[in-house]
N, C-alpha and C. Protein backbone atom coordinates (compact mmCIF):
# COMPACT_ATOMS: atom_id res chain seq x y z
N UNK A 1 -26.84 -3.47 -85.96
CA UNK A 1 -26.23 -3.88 -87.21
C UNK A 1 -26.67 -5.31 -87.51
N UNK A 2 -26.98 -5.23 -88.63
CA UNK A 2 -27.37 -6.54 -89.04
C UNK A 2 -26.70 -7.42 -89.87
N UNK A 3 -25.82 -6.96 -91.12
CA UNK A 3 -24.75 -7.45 -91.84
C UNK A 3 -23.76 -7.45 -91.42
N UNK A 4 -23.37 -8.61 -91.77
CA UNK A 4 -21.83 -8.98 -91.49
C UNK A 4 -20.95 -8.07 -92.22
N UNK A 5 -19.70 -7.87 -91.05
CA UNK A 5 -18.49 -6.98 -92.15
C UNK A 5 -16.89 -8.22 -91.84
N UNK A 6 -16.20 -7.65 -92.70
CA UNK A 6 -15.47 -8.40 -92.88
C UNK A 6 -14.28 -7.16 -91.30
N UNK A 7 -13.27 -8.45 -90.70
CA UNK A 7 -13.03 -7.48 -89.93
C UNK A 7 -11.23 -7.85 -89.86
N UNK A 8 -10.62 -6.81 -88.98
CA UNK A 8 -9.04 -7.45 -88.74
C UNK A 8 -8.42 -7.26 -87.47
N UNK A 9 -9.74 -6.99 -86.62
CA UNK A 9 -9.23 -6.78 -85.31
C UNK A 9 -10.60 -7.00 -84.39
N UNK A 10 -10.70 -7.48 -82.88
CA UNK A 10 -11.40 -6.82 -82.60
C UNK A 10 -12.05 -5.57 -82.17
N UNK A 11 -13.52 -5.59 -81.99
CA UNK A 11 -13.78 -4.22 -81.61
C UNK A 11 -14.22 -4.21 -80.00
N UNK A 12 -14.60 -3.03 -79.44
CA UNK A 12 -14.67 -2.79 -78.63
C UNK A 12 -16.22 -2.99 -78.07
N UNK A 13 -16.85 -3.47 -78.96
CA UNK A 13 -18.16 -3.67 -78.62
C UNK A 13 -18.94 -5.26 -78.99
N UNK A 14 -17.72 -6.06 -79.21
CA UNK A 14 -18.15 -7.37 -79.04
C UNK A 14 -18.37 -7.97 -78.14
N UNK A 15 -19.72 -8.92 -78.29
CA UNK A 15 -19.41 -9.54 -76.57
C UNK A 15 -18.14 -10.20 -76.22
N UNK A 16 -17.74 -10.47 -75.65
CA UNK A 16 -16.56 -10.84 -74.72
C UNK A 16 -16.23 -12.62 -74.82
N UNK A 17 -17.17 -13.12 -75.13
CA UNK A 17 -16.60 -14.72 -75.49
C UNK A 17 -16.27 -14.53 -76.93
N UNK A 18 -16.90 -13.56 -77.87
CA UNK A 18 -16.65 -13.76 -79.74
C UNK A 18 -15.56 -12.76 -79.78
N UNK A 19 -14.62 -11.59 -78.80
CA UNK A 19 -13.97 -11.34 -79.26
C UNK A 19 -12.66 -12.47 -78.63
N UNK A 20 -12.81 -12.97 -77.65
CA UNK A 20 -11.88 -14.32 -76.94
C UNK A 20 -11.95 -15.27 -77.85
N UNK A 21 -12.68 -15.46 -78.79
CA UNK A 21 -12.45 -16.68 -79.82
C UNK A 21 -11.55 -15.70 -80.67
N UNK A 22 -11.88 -14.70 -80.86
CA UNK A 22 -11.30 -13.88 -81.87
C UNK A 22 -9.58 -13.77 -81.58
N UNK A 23 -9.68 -13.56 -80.59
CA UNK A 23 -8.28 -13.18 -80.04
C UNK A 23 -7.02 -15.01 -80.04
N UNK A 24 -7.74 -15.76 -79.41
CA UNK A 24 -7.39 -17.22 -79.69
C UNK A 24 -7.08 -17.25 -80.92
N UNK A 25 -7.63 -17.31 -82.12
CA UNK A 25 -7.85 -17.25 -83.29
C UNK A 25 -6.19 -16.69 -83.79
N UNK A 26 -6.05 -15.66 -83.62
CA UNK A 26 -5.13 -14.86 -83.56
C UNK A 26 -3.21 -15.00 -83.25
N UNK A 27 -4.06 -15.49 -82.35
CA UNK A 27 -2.69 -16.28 -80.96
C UNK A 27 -2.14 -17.12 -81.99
N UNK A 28 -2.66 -18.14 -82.33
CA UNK A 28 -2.55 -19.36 -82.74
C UNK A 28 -2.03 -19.38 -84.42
N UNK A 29 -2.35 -18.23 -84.85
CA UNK A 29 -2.17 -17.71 -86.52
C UNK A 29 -0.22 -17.88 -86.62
N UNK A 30 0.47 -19.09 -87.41
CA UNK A 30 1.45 -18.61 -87.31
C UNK A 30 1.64 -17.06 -88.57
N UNK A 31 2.88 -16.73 -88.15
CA UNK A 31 2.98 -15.64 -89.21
C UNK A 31 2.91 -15.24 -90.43
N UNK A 32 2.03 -14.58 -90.49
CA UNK A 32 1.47 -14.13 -92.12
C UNK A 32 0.94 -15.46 -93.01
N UNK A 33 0.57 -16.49 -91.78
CA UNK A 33 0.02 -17.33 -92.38
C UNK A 33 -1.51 -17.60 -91.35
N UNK A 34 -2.31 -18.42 -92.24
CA UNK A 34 -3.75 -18.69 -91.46
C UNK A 34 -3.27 -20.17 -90.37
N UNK A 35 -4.12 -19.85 -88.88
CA UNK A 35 -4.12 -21.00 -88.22
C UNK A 35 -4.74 -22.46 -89.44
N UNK A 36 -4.22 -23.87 -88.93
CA UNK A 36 -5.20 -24.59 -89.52
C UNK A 36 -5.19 -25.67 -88.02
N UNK A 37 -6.45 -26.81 -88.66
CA UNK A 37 -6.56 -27.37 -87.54
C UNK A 37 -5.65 -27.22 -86.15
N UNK A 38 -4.51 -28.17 -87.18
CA UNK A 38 -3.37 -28.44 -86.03
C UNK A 38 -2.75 -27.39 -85.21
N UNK A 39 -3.66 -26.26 -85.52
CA UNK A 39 -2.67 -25.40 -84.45
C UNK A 39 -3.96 -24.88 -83.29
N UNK A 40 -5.19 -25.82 -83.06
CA UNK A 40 -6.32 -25.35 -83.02
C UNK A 40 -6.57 -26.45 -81.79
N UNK A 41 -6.58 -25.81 -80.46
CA UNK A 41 -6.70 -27.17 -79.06
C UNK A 41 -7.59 -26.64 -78.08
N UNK A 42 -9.10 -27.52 -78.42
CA UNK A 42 -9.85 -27.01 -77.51
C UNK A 42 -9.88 -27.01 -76.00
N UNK A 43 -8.86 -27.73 -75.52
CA UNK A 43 -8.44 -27.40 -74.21
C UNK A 43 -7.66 -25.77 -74.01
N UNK A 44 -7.30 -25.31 -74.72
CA UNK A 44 -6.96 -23.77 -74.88
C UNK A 44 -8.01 -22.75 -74.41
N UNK A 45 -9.09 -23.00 -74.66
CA UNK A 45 -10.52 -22.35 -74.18
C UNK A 45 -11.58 -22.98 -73.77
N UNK A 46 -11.56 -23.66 -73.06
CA UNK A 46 -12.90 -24.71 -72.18
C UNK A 46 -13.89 -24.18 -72.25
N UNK A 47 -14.03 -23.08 -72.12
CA UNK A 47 -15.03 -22.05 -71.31
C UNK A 47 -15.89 -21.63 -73.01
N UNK A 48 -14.72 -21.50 -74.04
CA UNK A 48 -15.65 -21.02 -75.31
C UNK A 48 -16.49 -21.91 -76.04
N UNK A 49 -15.73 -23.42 -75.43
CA UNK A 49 -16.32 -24.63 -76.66
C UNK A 49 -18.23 -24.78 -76.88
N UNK A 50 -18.75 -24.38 -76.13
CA UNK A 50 -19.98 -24.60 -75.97
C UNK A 50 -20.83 -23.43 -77.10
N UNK A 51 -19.75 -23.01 -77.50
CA UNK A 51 -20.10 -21.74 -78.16
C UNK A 51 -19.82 -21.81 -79.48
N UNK A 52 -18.86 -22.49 -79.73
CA UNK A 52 -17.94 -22.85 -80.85
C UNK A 52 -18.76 -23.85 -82.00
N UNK A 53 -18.23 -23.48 -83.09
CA UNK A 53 -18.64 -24.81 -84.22
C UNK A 53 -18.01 -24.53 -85.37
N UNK A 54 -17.53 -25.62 -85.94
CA UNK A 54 -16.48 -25.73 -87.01
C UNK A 54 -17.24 -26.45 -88.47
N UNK A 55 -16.90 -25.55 -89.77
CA UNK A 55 -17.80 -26.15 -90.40
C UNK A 55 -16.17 -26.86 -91.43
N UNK A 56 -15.92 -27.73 -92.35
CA UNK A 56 -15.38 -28.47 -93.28
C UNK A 56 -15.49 -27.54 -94.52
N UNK A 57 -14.75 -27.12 -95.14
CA UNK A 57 -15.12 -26.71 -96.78
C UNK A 57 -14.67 -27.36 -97.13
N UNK A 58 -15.75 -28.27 -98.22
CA UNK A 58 -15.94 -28.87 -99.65
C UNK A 58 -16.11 -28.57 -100.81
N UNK A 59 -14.89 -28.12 -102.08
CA UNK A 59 -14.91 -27.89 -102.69
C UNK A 59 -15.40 -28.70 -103.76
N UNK A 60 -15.18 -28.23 -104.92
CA UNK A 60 -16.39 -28.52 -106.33
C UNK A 60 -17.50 -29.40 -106.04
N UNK A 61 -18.34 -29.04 -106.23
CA UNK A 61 -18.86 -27.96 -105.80
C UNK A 61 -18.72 -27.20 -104.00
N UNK A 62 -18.41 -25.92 -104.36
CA UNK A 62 -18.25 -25.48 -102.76
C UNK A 62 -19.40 -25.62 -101.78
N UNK A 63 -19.25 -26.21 -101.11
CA UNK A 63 -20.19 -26.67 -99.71
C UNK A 63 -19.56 -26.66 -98.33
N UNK A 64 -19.87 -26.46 -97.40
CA UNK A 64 -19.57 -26.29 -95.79
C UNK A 64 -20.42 -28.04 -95.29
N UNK A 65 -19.63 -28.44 -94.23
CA UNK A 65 -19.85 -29.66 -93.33
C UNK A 65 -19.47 -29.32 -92.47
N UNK A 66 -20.69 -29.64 -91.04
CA UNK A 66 -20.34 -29.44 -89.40
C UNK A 66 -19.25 -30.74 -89.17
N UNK A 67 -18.34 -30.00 -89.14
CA UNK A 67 -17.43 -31.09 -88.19
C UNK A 67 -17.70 -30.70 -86.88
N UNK A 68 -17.68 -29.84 -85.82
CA UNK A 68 -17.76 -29.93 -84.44
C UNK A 68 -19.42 -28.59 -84.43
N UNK A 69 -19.74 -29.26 -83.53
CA UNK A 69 -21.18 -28.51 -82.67
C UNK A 69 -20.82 -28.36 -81.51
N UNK A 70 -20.56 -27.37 -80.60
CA UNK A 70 -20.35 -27.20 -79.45
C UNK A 70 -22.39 -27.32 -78.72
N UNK A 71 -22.23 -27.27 -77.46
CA UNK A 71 -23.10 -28.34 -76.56
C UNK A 71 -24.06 -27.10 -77.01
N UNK A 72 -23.96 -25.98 -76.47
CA UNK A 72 -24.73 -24.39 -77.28
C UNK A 72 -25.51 -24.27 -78.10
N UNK A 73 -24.70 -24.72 -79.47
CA UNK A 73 -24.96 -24.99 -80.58
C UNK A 73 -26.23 -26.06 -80.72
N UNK A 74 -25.89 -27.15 -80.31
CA UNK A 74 -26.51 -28.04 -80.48
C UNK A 74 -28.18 -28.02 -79.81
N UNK A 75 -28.26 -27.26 -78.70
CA UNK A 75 -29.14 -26.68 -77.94
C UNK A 75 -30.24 -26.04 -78.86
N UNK A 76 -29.73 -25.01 -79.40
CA UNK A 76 -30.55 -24.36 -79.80
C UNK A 76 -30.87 -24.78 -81.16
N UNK A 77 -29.93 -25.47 -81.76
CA UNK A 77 -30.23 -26.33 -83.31
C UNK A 77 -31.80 -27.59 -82.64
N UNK A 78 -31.19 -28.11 -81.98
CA UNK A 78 -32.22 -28.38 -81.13
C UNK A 78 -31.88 -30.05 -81.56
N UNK A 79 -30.88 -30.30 -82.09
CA UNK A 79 -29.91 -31.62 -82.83
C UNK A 79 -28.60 -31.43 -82.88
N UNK A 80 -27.75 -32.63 -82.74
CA UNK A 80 -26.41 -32.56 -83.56
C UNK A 80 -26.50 -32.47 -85.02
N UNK A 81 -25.65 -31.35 -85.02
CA UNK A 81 -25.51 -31.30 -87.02
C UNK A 81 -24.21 -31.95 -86.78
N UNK A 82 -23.24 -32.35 -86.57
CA UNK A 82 -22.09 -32.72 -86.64
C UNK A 82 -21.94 -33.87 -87.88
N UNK A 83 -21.31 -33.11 -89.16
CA UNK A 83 -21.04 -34.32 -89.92
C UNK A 83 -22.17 -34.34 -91.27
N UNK A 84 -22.94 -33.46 -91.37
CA UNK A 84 -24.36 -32.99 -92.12
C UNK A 84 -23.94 -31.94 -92.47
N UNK A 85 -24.07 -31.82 -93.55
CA UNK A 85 -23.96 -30.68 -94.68
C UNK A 85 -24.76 -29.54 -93.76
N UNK A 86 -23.93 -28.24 -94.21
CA UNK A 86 -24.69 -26.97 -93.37
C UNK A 86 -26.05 -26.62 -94.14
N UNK A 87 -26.08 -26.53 -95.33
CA UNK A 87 -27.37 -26.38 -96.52
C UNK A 87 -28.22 -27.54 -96.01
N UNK A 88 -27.90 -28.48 -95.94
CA UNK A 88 -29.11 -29.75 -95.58
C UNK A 88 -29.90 -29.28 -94.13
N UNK A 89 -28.71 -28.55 -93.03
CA UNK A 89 -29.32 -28.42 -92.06
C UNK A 89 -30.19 -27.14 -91.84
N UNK A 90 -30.00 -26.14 -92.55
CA UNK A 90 -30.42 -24.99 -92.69
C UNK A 90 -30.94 -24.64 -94.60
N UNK A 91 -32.12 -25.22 -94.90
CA UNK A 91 -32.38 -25.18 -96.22
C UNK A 91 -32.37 -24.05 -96.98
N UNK A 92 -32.66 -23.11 -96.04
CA UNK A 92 -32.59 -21.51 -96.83
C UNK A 92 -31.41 -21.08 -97.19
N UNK A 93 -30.20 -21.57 -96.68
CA UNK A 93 -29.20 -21.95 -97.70
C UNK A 93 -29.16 -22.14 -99.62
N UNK A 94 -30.22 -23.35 -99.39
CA UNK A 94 -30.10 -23.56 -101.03
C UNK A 94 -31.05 -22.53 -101.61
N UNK A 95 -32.03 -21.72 -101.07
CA UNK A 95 -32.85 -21.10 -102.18
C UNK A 95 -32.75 -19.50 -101.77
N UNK A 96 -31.65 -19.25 -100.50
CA UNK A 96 -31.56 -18.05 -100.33
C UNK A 96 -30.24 -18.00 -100.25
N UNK A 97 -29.26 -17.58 -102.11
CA UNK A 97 -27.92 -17.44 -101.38
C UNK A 97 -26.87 -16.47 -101.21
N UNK A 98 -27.91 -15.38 -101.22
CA UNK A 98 -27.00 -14.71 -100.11
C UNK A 98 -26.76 -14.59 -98.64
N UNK A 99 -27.52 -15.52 -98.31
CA UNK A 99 -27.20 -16.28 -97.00
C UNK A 99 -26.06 -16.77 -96.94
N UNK A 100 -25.34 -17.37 -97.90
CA UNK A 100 -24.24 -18.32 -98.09
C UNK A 100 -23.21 -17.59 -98.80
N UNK A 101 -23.15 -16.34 -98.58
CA UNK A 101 -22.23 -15.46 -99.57
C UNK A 101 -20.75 -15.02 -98.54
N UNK A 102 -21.93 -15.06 -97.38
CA UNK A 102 -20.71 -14.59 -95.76
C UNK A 102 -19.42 -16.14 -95.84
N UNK A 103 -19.89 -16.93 -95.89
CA UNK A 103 -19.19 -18.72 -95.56
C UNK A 103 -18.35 -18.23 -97.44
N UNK A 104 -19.10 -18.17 -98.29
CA UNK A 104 -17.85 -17.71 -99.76
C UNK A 104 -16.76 -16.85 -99.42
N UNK A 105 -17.42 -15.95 -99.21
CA UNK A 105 -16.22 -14.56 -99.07
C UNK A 105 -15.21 -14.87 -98.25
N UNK A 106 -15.34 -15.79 -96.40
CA UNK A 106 -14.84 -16.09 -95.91
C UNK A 106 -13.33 -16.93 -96.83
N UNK A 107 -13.81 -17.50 -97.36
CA UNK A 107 -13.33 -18.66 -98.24
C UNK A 107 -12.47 -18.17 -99.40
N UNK A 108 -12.92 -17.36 -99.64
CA UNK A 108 -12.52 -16.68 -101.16
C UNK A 108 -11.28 -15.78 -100.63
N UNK A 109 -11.40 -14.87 -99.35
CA UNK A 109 -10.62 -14.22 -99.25
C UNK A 109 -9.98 -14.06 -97.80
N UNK A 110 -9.82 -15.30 -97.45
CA UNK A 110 -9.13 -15.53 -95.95
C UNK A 110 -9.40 -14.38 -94.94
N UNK A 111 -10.50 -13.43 -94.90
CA UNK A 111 -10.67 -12.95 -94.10
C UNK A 111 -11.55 -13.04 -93.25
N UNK A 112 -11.62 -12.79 -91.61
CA UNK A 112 -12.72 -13.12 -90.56
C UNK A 112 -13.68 -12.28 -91.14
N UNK A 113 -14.91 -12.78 -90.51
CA UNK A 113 -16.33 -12.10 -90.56
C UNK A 113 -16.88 -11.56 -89.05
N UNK A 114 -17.79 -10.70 -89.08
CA UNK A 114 -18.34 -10.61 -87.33
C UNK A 114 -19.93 -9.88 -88.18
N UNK A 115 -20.57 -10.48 -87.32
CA UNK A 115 -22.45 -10.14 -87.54
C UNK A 115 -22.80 -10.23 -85.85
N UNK A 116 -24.06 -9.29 -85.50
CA UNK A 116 -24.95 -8.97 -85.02
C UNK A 116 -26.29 -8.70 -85.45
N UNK A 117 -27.41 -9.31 -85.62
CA UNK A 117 -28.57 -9.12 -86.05
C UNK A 117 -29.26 -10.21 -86.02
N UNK A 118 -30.82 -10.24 -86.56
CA UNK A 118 -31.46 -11.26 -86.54
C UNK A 118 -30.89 -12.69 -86.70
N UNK A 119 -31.74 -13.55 -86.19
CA UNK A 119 -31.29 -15.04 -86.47
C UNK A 119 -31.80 -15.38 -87.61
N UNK A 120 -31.05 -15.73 -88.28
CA UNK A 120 -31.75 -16.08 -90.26
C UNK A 120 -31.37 -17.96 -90.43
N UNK A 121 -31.05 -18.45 -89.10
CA UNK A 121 -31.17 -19.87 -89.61
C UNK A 121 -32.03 -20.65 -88.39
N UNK A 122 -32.34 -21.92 -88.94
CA UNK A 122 -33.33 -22.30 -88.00
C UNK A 122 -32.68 -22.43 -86.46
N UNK A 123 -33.50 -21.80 -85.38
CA UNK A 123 -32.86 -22.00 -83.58
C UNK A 123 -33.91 -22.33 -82.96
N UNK A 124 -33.73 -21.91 -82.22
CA UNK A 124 -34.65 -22.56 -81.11
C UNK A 124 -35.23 -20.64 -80.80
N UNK A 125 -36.72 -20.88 -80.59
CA UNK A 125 -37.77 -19.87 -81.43
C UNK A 125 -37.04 -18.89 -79.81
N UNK A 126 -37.34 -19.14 -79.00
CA UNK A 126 -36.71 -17.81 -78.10
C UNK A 126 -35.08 -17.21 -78.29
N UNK A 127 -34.70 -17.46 -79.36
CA UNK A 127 -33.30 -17.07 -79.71
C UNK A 127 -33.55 -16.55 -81.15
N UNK A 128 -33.54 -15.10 -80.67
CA UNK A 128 -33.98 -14.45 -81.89
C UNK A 128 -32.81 -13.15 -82.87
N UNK A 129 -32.01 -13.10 -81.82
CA UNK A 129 -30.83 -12.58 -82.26
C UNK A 129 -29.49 -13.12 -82.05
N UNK A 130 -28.88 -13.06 -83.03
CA UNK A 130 -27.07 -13.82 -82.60
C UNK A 130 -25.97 -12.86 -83.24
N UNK A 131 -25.29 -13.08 -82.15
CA UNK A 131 -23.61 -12.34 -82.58
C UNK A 131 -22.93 -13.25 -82.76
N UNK A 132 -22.08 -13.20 -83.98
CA UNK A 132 -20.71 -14.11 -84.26
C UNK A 132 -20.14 -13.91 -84.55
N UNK A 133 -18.83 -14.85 -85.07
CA UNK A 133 -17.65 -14.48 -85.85
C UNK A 133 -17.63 -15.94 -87.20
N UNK A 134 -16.91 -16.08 -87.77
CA UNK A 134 -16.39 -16.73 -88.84
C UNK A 134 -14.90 -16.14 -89.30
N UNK A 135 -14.39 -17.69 -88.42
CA UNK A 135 -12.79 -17.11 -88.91
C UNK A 135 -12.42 -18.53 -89.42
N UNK A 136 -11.55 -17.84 -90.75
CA UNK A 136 -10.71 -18.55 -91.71
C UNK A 136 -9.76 -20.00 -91.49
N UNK A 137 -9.74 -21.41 -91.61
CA UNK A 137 -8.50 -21.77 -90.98
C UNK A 137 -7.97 -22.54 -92.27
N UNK A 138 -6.75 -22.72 -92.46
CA UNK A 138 -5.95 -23.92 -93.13
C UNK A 138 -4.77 -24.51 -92.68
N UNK A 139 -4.94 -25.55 -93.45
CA UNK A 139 -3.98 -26.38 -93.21
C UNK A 139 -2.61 -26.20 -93.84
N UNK A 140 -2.70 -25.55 -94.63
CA UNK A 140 -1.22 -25.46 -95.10
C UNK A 140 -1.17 -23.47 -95.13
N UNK A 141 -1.85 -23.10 -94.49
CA UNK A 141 -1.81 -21.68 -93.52
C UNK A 141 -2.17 -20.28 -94.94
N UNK A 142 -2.47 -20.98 -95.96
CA UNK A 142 -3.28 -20.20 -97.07
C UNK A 142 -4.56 -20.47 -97.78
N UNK A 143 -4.68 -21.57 -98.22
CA UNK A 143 -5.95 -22.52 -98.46
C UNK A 143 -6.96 -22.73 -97.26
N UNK A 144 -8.15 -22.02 -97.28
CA UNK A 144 -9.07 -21.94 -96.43
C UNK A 144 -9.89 -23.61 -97.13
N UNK A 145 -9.68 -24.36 -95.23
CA UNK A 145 -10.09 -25.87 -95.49
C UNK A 145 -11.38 -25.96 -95.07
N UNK A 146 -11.41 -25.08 -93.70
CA UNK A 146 -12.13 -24.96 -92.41
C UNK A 146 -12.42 -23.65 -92.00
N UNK A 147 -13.99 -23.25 -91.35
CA UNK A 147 -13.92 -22.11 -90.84
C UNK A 147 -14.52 -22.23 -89.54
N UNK A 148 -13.98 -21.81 -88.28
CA UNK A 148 -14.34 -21.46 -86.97
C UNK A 148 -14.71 -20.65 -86.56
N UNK A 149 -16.02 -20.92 -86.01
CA UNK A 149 -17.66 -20.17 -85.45
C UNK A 149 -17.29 -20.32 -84.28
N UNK A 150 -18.01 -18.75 -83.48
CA UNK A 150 -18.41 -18.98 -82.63
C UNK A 150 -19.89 -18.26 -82.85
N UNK A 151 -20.75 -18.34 -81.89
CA UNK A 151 -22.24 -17.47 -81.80
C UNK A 151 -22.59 -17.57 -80.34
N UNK A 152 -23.04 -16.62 -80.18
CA UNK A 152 -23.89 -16.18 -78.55
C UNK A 152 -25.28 -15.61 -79.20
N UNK A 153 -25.77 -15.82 -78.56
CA UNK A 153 -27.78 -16.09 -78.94
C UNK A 153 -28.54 -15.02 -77.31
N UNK A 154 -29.32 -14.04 -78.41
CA UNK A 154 -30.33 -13.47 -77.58
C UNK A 154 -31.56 -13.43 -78.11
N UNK A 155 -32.72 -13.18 -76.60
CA UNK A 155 -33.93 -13.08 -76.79
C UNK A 155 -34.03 -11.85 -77.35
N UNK A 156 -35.45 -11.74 -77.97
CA UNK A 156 -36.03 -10.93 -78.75
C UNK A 156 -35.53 -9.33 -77.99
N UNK A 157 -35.56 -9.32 -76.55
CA UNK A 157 -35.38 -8.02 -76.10
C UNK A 157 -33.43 -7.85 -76.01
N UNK A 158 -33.06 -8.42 -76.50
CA UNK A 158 -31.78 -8.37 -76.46
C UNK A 158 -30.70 -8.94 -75.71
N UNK A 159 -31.31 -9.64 -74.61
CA UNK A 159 -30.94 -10.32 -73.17
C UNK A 159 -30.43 -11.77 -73.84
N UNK A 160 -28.86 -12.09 -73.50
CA UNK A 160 -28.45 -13.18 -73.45
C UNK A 160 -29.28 -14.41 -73.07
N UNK A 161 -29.51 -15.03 -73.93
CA UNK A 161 -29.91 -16.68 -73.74
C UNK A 161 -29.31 -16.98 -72.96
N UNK A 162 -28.89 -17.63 -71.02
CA UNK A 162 -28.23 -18.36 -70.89
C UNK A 162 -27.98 -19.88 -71.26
């Protein structure tokens, strides 16, 4: 599978750190409302942060900002984006956007995302496939402020990047 679907649980065939963000994610949701930052402590999952990355939504115009790059992340970006517009860091953003339709919808309609398929933003060239998630967060537990990534990265034959 290559497109992202929008999801409300996990499945049974995620890898095992993106459905543990997923499930965190979850934990932390007070009721019938969205987690936001403050309910969000990366000492809660040590083990996922390296995996993790948090982008800022900036509205009018709508835009995403890396607030956190986990060490992972940053690896295979092959830089800190932390604090750099996600479009600046990944340009096919601005001239391809339905690239940027998954980070809207997120936004538009407080629901998580999960993808498996090619890597469509710039990595590090032996990381050719990634699984993730994109889940929703706010601060006042309806208004999507922030959305929390995780991604796990494989080689071309399907084999986990360690």
């Amino acid at each position: 599978m290559s497109e992202w679907v929008a999801v409300a649980q996990a499945a049974g065939d995620w890898h095992p750190r993106i459905a543990a963000v997923f499930d965190y994610w979850r934990s932390i949701s007070p009721p019938d409302l969205l987690p936001g930052r403050q309910h969000f402590d990366p000492l809660h999952i040590p083990k996922l942060m390296p995996y993790v990355w948090m982008l800022d939504v900036s509205r009018d115009p709508l835009r995403f900002r890396y607030r956190l790059a986990g060490t992972r992340e940053v690896q295979t970006l092959g830089r800190d984006p932390t604090g750099e517009w996600l479009d600046d860091v990944h340009p096919v953003l601005k001239t391809t956007p339905a690239r940027i339709a998954r980070y809207i919808f997120v936004v538009d309609t407080a629901r998580p995302t999960w993808r498996r398929g090619n890597v469509t933003f710039i990595h590090d060239k032996d990381h050719q496939i990634v699984e993730n998630i994109v889940l929703p967060m706010a601060r006042d537990g309806k208004t999507v402020d922030m959305l929390f990534c995780c991604s796990v990265l494989f080689d071309k034959d399907g084999r986990e990047v360690p």
